[in-house]
Protein backbone atom coordinates (compact mmCIF):
# COMPACT_ATOMS: atom_id res chain seq x y z
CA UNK A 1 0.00 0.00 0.00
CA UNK A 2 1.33 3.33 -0.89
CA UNK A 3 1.37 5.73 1.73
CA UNK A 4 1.01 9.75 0.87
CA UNK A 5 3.46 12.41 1.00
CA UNK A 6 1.93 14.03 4.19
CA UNK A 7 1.36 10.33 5.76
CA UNK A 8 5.31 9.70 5.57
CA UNK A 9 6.35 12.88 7.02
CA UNK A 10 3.96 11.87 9.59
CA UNK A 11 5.86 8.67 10.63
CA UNK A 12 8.53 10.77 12.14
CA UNK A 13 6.76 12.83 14.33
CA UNK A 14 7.01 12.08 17.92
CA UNK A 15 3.61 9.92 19.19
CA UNK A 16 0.71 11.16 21.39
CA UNK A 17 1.95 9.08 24.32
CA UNK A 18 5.81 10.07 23.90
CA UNK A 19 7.13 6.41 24.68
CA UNK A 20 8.06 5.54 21.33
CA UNK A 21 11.37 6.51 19.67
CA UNK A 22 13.14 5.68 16.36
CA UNK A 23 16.23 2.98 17.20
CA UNK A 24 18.67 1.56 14.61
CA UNK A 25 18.88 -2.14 13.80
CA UNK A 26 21.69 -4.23 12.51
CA UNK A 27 20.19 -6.49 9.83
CA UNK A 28 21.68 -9.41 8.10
CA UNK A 29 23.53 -8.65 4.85
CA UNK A 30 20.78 -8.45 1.99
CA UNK A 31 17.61 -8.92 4.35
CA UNK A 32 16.83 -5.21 5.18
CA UNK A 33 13.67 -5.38 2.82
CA UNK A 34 12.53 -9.26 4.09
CA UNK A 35 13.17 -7.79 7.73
CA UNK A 36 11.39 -4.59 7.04
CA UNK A 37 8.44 -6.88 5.88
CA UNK A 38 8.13 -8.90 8.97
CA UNK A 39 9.09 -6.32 11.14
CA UNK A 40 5.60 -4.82 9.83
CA UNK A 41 3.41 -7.63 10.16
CA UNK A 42 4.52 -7.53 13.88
CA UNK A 43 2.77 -4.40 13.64
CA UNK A 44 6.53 -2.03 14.43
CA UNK A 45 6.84 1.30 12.54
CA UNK A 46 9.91 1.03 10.34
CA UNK A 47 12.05 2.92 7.94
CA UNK A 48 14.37 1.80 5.47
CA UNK A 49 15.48 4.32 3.27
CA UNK A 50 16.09 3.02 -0.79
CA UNK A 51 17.03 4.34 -3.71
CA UNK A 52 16.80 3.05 -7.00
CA UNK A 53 19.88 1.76 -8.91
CA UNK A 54 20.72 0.06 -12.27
CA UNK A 55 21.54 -3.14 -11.71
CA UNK A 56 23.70 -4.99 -14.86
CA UNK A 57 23.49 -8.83 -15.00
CA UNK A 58 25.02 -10.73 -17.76
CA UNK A 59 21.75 -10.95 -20.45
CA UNK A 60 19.88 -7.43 -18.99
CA UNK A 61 19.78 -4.40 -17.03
CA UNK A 62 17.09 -3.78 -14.44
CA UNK A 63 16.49 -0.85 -11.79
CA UNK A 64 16.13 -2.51 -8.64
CA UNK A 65 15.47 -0.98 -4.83
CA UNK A 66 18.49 -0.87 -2.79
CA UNK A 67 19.31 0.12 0.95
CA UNK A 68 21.18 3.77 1.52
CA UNK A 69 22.18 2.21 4.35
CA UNK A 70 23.40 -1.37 3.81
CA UNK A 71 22.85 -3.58 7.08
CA UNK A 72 20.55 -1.07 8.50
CA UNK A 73 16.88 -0.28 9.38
CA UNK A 74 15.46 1.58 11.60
CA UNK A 75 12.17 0.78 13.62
CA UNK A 76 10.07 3.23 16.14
CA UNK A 77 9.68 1.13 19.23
CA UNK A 78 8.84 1.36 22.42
CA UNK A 79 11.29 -1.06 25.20
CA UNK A 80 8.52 -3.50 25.54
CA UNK A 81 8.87 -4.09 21.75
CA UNK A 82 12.52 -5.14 22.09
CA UNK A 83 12.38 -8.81 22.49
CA UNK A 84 10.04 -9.51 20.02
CA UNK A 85 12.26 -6.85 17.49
CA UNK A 86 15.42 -8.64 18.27
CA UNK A 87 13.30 -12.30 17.55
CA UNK A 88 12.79 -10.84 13.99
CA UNK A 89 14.43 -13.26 11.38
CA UNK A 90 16.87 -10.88 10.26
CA UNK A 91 17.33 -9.13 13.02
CA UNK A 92 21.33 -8.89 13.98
CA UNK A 93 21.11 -6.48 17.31
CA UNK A 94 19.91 -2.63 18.03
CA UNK A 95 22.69 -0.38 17.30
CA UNK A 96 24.30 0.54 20.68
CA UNK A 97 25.92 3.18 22.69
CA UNK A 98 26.74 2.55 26.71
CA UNK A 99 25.15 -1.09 26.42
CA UNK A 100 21.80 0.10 25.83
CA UNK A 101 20.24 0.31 22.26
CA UNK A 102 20.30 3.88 20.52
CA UNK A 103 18.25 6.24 19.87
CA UNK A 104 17.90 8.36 16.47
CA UNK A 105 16.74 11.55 16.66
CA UNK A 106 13.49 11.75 14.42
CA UNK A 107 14.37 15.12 13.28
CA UNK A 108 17.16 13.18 11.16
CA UNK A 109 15.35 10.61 10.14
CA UNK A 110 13.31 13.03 8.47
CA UNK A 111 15.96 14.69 6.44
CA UNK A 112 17.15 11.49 5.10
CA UNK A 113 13.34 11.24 3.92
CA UNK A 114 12.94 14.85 2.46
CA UNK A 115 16.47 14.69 0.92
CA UNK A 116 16.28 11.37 -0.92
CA UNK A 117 12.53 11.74 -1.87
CA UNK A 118 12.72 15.63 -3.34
CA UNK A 119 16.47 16.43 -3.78
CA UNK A 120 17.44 17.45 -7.20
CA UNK A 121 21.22 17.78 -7.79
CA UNK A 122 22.13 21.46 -9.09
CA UNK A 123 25.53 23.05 -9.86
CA UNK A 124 26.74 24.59 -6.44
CA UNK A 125 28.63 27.77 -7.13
CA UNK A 126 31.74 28.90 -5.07
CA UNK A 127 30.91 30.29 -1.78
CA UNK A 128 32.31 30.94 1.19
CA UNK A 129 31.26 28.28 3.12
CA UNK A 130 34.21 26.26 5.53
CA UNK A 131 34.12 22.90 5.06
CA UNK A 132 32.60 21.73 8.38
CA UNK A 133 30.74 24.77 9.02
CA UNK A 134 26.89 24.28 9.93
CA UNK A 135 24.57 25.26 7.31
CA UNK A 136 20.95 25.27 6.47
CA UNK A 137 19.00 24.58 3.66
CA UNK A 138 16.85 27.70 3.00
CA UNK A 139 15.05 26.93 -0.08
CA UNK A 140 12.68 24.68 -2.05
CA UNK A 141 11.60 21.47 -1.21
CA UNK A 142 14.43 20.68 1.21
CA UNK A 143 14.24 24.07 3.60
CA UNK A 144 14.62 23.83 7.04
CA UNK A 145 17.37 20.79 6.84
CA UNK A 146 20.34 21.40 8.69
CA UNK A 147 23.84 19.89 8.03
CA UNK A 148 27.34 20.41 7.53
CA UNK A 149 29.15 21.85 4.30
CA UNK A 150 31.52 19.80 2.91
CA UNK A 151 33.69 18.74 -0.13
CA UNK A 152 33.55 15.39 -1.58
CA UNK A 153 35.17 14.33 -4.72
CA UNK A 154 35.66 18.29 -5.75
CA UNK A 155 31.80 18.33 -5.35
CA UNK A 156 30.57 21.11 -2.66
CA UNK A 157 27.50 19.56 -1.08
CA UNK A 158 25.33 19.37 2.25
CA UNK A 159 25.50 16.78 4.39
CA UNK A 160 23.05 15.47 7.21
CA UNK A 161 24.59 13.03 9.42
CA UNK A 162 23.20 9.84 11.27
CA UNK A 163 25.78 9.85 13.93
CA UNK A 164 24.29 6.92 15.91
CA UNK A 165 25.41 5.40 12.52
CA UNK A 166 28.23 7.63 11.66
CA UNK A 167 27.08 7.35 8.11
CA UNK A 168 26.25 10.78 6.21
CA UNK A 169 24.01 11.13 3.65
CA UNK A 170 24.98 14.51 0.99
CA UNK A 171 23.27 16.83 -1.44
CA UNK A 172 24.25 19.16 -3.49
CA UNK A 173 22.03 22.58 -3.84
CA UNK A 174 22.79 25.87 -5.42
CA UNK A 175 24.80 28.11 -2.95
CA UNK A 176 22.39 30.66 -3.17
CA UNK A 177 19.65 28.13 -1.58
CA UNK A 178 22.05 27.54 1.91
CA UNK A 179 22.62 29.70 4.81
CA UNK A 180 25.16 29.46 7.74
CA UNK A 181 23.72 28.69 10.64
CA UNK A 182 23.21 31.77 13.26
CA UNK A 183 23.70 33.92 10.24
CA UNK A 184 20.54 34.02 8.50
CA UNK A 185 19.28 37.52 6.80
């Protein structure tokens, strides 16, 4: 069933009760999708980001579905939930920090959403921007999304970081679309 624009946003707001928060899960290599599934008839909230790639095997090409992040998903749980989460097929462990699983802020979660649903890529001009220096989106479909400006492969993008993960996911946007952050006009 596809779900609308407004009804995915939706998934990462916080819920009426407050005892339910977004956790990472380690998933067995190529199972995010099966684990997604059954995580889902358990009734759990998840999120697995995709994107769509071309895929080359020796008689055809095909665009397939693919993780963002490979060996992750992430499911919005309360601590009751754990045990039968971790009973999954497919489930490796919850991503940890201290012993005790993680927590993802939602807010993040989100921007992985907005930027891989309605990012286009653009030309960025030269700024002056230091790499590292905290930006903000201020335009079009991605406003609002914070990150961190950086260089990659002589590309200057955006970048919003899952640092339970310590993955980063980057976008490029026209310089005249970003802001720094605390210096906004």
């Amino acid at each position: 069933m596809k779900t609308s624009e407004t009804d995915e946003l939706n998934l990462f707001l916080t819920d009426k009760n407050g005892n339910k928060s977004w956790y990472a899960l380690y998933a067995k290599p190529r199972s995010e999708k099966k684990l997604r599934d059954r995580l889902v008839e358990k009734g759990i909230t998840t999120y697995l980001p995709l994107q769509k790639q071309l895929r080359q095997w020796s008689d055809r090409k095909k665009w397939v579905e693919e993780p963002i992040f490979r060996g992750y998903i992430f499911v919005k749980a309360t601590e009751k939930d754990f045990q039968s989460i971790l009973n999954t097929p497919g489930t490796v462990n919850f991503v940890r920090f201290g012993g005790k699983p993680a927590q993802v802020d939602a807010s993040q979660l989100e921007a992985v959403h907005r930027i891989i649903n309605y990012a286009d890529h653009y030309d960025v001009d030269d700024v002056d921007f230091a790499k590292g220096e905290k930006v903000r989106i201020d335009f079009g479909s991605l406003k609002g999304i914070e990150g961190e400006w950086i260089s990659w492969r002589g590309h200057k993008r955006v970048a919003v970081q899952i640092h339970q993960l310590g993955r980063l996911l980057a976008v490029e946007v026209p310089a005249a679309h970003v802001v720094k952050v605390g210096h906004e006009t």
